[in-house]
PDB file of N, CA and C in Angstrom:
ATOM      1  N   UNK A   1       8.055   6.942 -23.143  1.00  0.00           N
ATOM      2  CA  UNK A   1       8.177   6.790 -21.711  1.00  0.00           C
ATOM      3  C   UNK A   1       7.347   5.608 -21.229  1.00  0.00           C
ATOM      4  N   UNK A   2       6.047   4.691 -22.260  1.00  0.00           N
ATOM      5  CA  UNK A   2       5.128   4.489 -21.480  1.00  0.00           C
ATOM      6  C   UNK A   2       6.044   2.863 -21.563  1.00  0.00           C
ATOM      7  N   UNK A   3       7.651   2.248 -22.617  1.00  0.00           N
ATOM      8  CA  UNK A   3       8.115   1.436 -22.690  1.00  0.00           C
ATOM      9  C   UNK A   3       9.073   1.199 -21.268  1.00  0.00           C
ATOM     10  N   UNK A   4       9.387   2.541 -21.616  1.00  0.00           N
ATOM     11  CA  UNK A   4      10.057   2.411 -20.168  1.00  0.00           C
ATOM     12  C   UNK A   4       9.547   1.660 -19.084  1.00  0.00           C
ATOM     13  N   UNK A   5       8.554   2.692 -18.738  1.00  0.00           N
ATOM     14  CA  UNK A   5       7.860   2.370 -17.406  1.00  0.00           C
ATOM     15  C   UNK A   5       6.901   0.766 -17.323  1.00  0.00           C
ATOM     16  N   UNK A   6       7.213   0.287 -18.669  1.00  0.00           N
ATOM     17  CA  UNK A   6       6.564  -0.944 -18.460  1.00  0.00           C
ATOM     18  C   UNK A   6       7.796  -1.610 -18.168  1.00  0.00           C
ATOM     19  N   UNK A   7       9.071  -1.880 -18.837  1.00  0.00           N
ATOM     20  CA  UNK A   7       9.949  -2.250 -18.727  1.00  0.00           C
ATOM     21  C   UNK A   7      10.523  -2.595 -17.232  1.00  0.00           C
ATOM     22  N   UNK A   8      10.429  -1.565 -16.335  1.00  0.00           N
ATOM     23  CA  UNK A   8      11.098  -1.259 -15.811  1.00  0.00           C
ATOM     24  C   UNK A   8      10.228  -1.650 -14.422  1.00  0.00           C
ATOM     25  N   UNK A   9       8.714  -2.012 -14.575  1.00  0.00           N
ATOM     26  CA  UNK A   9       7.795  -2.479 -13.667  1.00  0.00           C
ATOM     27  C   UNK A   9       7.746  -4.034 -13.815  1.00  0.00           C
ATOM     28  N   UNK A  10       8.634  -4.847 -14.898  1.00  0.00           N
ATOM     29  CA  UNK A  10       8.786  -6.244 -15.079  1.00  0.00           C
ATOM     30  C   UNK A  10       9.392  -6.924 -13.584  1.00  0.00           C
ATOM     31  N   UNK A  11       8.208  -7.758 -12.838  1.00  0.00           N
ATOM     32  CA  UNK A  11       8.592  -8.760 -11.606  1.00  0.00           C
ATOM     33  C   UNK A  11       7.846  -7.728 -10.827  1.00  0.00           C
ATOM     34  N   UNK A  12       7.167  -6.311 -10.829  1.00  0.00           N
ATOM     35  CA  UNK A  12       6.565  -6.014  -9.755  1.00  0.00           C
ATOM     36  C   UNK A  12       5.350  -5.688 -10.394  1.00  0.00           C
ATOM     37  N   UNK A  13       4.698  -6.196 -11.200  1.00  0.00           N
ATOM     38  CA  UNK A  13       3.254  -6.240 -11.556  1.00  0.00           C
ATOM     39  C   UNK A  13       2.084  -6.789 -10.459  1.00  0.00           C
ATOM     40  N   UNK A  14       2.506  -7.530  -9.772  1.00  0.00           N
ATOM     41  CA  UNK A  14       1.496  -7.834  -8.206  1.00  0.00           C
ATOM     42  C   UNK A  14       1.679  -6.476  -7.238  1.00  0.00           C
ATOM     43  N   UNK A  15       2.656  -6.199  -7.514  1.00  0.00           N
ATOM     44  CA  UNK A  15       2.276  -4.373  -6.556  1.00  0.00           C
ATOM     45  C   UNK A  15       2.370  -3.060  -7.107  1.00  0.00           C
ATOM     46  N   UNK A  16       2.603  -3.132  -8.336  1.00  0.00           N
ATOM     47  CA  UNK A  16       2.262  -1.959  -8.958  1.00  0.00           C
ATOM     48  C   UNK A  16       1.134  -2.086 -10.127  1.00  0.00           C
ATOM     49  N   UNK A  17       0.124  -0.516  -9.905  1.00  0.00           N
ATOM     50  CA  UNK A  17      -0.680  -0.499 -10.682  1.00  0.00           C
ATOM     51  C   UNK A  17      -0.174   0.511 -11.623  1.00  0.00           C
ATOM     52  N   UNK A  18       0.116   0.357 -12.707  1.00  0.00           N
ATOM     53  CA  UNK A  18       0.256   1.895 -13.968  1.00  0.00           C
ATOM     54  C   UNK A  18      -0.609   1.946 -14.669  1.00  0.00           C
ATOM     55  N   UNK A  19      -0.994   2.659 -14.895  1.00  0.00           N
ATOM     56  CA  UNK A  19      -2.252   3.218 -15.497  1.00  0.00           C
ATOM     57  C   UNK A  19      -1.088   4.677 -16.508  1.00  0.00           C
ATOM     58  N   UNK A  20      -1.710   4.360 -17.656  1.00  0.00           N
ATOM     59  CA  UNK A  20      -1.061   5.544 -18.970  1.00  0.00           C
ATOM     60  C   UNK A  20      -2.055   6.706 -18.730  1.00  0.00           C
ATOM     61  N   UNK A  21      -1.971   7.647 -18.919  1.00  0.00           N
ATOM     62  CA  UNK A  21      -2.973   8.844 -18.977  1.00  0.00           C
ATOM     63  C   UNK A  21      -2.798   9.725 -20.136  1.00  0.00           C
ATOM     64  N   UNK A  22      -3.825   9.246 -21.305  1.00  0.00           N
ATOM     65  CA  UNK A  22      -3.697   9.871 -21.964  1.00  0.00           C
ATOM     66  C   UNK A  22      -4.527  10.982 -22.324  1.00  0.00           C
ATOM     67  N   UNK A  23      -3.700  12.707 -22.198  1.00  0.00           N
ATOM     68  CA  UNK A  23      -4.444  13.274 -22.125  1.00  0.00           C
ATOM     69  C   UNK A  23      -5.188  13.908 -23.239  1.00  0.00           C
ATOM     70  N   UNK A  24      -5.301  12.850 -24.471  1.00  0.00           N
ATOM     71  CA  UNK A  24      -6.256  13.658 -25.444  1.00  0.00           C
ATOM     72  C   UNK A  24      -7.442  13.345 -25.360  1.00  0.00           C
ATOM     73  N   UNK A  25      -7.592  11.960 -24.243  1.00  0.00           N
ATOM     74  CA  UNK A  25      -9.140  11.707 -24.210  1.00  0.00           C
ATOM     75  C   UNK A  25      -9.790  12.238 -22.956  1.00  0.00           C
ATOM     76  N   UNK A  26     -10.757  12.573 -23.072  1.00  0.00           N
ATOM     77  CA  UNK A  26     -12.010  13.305 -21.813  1.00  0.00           C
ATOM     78  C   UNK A  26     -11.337  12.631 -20.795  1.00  0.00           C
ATOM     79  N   UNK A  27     -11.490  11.325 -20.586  1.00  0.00           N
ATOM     80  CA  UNK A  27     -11.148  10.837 -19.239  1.00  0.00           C
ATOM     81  C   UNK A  27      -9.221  11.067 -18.482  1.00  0.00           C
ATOM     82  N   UNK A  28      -8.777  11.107 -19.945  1.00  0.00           N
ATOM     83  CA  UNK A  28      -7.415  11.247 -19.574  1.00  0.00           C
ATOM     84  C   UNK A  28      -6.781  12.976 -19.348  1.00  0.00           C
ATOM     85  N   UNK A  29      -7.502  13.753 -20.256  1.00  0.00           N
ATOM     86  CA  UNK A  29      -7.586  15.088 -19.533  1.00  0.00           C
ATOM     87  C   UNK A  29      -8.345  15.576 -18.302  1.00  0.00           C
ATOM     88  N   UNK A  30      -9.555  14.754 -17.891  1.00  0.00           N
ATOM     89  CA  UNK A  30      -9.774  15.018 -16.554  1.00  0.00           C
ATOM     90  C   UNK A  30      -8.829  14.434 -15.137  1.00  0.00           C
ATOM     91  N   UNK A  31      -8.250  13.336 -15.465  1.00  0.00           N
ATOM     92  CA  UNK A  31      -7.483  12.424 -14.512  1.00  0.00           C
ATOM     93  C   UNK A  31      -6.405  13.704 -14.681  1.00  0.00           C
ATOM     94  N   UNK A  32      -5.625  14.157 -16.127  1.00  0.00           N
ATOM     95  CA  UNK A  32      -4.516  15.180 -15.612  1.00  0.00           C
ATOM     96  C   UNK A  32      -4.626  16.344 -14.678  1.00  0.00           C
ATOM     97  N   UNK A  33      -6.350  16.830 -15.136  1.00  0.00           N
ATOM     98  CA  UNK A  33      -6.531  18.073 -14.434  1.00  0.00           C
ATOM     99  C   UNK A  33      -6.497  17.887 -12.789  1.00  0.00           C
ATOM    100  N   UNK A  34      -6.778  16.526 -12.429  1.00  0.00           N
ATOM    101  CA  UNK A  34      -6.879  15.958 -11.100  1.00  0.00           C
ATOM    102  C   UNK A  34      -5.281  15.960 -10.262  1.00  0.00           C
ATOM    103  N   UNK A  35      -4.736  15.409 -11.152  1.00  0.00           N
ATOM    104  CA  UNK A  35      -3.186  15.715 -10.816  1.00  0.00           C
ATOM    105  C   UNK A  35      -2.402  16.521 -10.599  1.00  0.00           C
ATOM    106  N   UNK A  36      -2.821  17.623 -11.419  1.00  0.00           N
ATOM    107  CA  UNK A  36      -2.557  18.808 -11.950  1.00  0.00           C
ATOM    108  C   UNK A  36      -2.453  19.729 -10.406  1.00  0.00           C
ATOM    109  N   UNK A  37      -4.152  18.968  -9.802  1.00  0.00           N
ATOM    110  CA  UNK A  37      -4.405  19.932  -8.149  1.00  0.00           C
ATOM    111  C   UNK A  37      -4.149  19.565  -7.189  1.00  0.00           C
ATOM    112  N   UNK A  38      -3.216  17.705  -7.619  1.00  0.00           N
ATOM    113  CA  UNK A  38      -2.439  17.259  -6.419  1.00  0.00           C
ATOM    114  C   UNK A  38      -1.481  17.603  -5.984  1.00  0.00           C
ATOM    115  N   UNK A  39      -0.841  18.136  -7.145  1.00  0.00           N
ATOM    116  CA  UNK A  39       0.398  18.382  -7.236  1.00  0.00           C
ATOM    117  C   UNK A  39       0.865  20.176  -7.104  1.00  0.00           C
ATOM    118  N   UNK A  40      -0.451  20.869  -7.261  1.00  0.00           N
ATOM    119  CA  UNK A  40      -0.502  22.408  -7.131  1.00  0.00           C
ATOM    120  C   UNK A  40       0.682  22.693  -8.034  1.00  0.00           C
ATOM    121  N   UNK A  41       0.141  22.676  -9.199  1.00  0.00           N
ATOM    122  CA  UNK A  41       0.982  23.316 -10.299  1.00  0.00           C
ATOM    123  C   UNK A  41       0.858  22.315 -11.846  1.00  0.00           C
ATOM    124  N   UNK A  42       1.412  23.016 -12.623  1.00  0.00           N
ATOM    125  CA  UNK A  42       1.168  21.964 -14.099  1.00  0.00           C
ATOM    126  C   UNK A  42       2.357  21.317 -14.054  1.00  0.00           C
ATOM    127  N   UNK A  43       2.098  19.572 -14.729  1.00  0.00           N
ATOM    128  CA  UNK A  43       2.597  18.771 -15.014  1.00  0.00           C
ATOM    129  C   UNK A  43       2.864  19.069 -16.286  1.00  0.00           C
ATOM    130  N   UNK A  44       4.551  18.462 -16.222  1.00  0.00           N
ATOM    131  CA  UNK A  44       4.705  18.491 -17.896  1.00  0.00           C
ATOM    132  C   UNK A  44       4.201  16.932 -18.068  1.00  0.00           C
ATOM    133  N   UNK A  45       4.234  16.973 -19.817  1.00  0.00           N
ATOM    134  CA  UNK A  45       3.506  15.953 -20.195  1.00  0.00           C
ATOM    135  C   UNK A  45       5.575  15.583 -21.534  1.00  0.00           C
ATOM    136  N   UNK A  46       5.412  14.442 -20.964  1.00  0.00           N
ATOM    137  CA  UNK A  46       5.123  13.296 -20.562  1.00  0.00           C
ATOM    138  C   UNK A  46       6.067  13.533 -19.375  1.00  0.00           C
ATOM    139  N   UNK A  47       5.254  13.054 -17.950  1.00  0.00           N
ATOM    140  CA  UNK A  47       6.033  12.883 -16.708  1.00  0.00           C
ATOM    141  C   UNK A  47       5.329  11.706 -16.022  1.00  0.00           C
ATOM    142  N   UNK A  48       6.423  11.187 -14.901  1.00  0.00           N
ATOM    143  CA  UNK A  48       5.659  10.045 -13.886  1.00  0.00           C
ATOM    144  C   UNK A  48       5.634  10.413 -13.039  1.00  0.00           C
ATOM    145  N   UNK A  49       4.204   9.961 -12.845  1.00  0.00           N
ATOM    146  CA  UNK A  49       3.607  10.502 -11.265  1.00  0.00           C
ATOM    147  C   UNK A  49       3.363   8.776  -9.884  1.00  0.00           C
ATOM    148  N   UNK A  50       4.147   9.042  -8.991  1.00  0.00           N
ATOM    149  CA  UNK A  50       3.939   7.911  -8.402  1.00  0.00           C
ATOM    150  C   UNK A  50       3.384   8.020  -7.083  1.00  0.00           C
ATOM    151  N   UNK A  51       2.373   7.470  -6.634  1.00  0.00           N
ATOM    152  CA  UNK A  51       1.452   7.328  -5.424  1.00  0.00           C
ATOM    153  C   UNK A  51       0.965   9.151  -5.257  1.00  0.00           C
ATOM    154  N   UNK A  52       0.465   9.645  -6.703  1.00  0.00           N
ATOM    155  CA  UNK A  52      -0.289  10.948  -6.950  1.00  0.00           C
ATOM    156  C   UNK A  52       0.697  12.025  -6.665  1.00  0.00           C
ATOM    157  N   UNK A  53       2.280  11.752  -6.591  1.00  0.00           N
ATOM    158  CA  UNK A  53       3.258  12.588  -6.647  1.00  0.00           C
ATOM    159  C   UNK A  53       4.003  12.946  -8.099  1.00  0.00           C
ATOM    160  N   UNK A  54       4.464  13.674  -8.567  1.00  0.00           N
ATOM    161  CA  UNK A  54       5.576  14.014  -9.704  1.00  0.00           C
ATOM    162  C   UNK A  54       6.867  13.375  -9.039  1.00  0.00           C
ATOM    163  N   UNK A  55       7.810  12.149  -9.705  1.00  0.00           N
ATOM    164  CA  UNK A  55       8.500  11.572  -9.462  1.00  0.00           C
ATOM    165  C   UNK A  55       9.612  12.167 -10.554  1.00  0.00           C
ATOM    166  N   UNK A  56       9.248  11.427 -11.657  1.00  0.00           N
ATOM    167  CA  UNK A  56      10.072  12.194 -12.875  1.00  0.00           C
ATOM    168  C   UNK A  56       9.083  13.340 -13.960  1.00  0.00           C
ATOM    169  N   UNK A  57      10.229  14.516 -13.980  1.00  0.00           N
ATOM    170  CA  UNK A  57       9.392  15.692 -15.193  1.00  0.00           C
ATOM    171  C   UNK A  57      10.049  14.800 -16.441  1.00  0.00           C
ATOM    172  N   UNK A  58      11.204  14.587 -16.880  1.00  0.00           N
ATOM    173  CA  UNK A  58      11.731  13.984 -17.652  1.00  0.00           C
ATOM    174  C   UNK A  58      11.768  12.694 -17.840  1.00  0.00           C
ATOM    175  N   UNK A  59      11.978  12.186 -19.098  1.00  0.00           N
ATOM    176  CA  UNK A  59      12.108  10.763 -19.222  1.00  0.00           C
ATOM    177  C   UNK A  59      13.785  10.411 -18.643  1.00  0.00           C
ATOM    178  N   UNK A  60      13.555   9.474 -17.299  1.00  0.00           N
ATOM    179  CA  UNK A  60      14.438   8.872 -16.546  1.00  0.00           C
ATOM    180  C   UNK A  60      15.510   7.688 -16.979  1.00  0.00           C
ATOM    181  N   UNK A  61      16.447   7.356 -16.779  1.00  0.00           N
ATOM    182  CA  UNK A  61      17.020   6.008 -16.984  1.00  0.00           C
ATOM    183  C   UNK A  61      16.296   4.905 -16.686  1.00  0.00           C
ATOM    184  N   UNK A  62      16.203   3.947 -17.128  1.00  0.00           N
ATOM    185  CA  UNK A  62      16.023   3.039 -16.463  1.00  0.00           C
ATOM    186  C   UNK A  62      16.124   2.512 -14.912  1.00  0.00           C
ATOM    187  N   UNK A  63      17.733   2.796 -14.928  1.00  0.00           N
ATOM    188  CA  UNK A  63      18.062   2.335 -13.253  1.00  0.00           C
ATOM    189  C   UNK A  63      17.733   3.356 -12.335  1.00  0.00           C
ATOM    190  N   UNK A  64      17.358   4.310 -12.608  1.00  0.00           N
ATOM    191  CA  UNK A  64      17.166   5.630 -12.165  1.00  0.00           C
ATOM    192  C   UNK A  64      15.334   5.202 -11.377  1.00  0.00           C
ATOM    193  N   UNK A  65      14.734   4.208 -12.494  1.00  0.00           N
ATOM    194  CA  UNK A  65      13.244   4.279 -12.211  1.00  0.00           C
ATOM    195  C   UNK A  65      13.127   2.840 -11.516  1.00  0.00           C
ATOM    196  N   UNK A  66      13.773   2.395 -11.568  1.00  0.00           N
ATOM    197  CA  UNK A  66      14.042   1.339 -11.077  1.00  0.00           C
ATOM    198  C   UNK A  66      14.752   1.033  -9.533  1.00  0.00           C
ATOM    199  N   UNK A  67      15.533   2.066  -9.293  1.00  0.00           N
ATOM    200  CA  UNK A  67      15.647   2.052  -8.045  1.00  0.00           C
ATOM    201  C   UNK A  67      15.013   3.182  -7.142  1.00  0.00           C
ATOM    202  N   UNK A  68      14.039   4.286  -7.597  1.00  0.00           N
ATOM    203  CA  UNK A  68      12.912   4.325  -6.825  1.00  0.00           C
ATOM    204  C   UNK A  68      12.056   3.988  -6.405  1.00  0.00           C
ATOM    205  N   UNK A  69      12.082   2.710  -7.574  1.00  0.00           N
ATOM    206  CA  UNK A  69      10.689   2.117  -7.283  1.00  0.00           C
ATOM    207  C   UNK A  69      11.112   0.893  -6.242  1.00  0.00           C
ATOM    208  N   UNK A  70      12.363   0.171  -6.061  1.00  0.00           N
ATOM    209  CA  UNK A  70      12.853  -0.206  -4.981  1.00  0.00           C
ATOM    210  C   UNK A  70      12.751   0.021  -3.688  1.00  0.00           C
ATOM    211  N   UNK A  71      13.246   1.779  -3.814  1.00  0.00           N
ATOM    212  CA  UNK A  71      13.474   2.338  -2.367  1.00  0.00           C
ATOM    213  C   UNK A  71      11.353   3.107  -1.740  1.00  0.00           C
ATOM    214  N   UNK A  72      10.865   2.680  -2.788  1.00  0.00           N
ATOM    215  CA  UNK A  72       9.664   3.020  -2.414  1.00  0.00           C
ATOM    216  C   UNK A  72       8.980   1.619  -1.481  1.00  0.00           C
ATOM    217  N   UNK A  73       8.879   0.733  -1.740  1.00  0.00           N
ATOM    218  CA  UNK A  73       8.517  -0.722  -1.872  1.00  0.00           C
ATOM    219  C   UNK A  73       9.397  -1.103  -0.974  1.00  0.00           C
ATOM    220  N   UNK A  74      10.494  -0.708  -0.284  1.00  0.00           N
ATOM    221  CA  UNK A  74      10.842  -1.361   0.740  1.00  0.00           C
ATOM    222  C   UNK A  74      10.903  -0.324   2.109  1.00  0.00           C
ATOM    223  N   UNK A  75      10.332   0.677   1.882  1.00  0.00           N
ATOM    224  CA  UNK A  75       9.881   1.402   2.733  1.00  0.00           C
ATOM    225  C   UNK A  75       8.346   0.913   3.165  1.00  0.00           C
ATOM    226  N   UNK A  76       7.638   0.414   2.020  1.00  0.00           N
ATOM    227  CA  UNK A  76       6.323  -0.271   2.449  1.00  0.00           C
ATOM    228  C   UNK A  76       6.188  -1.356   3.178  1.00  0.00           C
ATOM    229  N   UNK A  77       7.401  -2.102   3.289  1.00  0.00           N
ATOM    230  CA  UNK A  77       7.372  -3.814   3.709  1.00  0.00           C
ATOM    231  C   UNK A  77       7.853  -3.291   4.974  1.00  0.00           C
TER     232      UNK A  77
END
């Protein structure tokens, strides 16, 4: 998922930050547990979480992640 989501963030690297969370390390199991209480409930793993929301539980299409991340970003402008 983490090809995807790089893939698929190519030309919007000046406004998006991704950050991987991996949760076998201390810091990456505490960042999940953090999520975990944003979201009031467990995250499956591997999912994308965007602006501290669950966007996709599953690994998405491409155009699928790609045009949320559109319709997100032009709701911002």
């Amino acid at each position: 998922m983490a090809r995807l989501v790089q893939e698929a963030i190519t030309g919007f690297e000046d406004k998006i930050v991704y950050t991987k969370v991996i949760t076998r390390t201390l810091d990456g199991a505490n960042r999940h547990k953090e999520l975990i209480r944003q979201n009031q409930g467990l995250l499956p793993v591997p999912s994308i979480i965007i602006n501290g929301r669950l966007a996709f539980k599953t690994i998405p299409g491409k155009e699928d992640l790609v045009a949320v991340l559109h319709t997100l970003m032009d709701k911002q402008t």
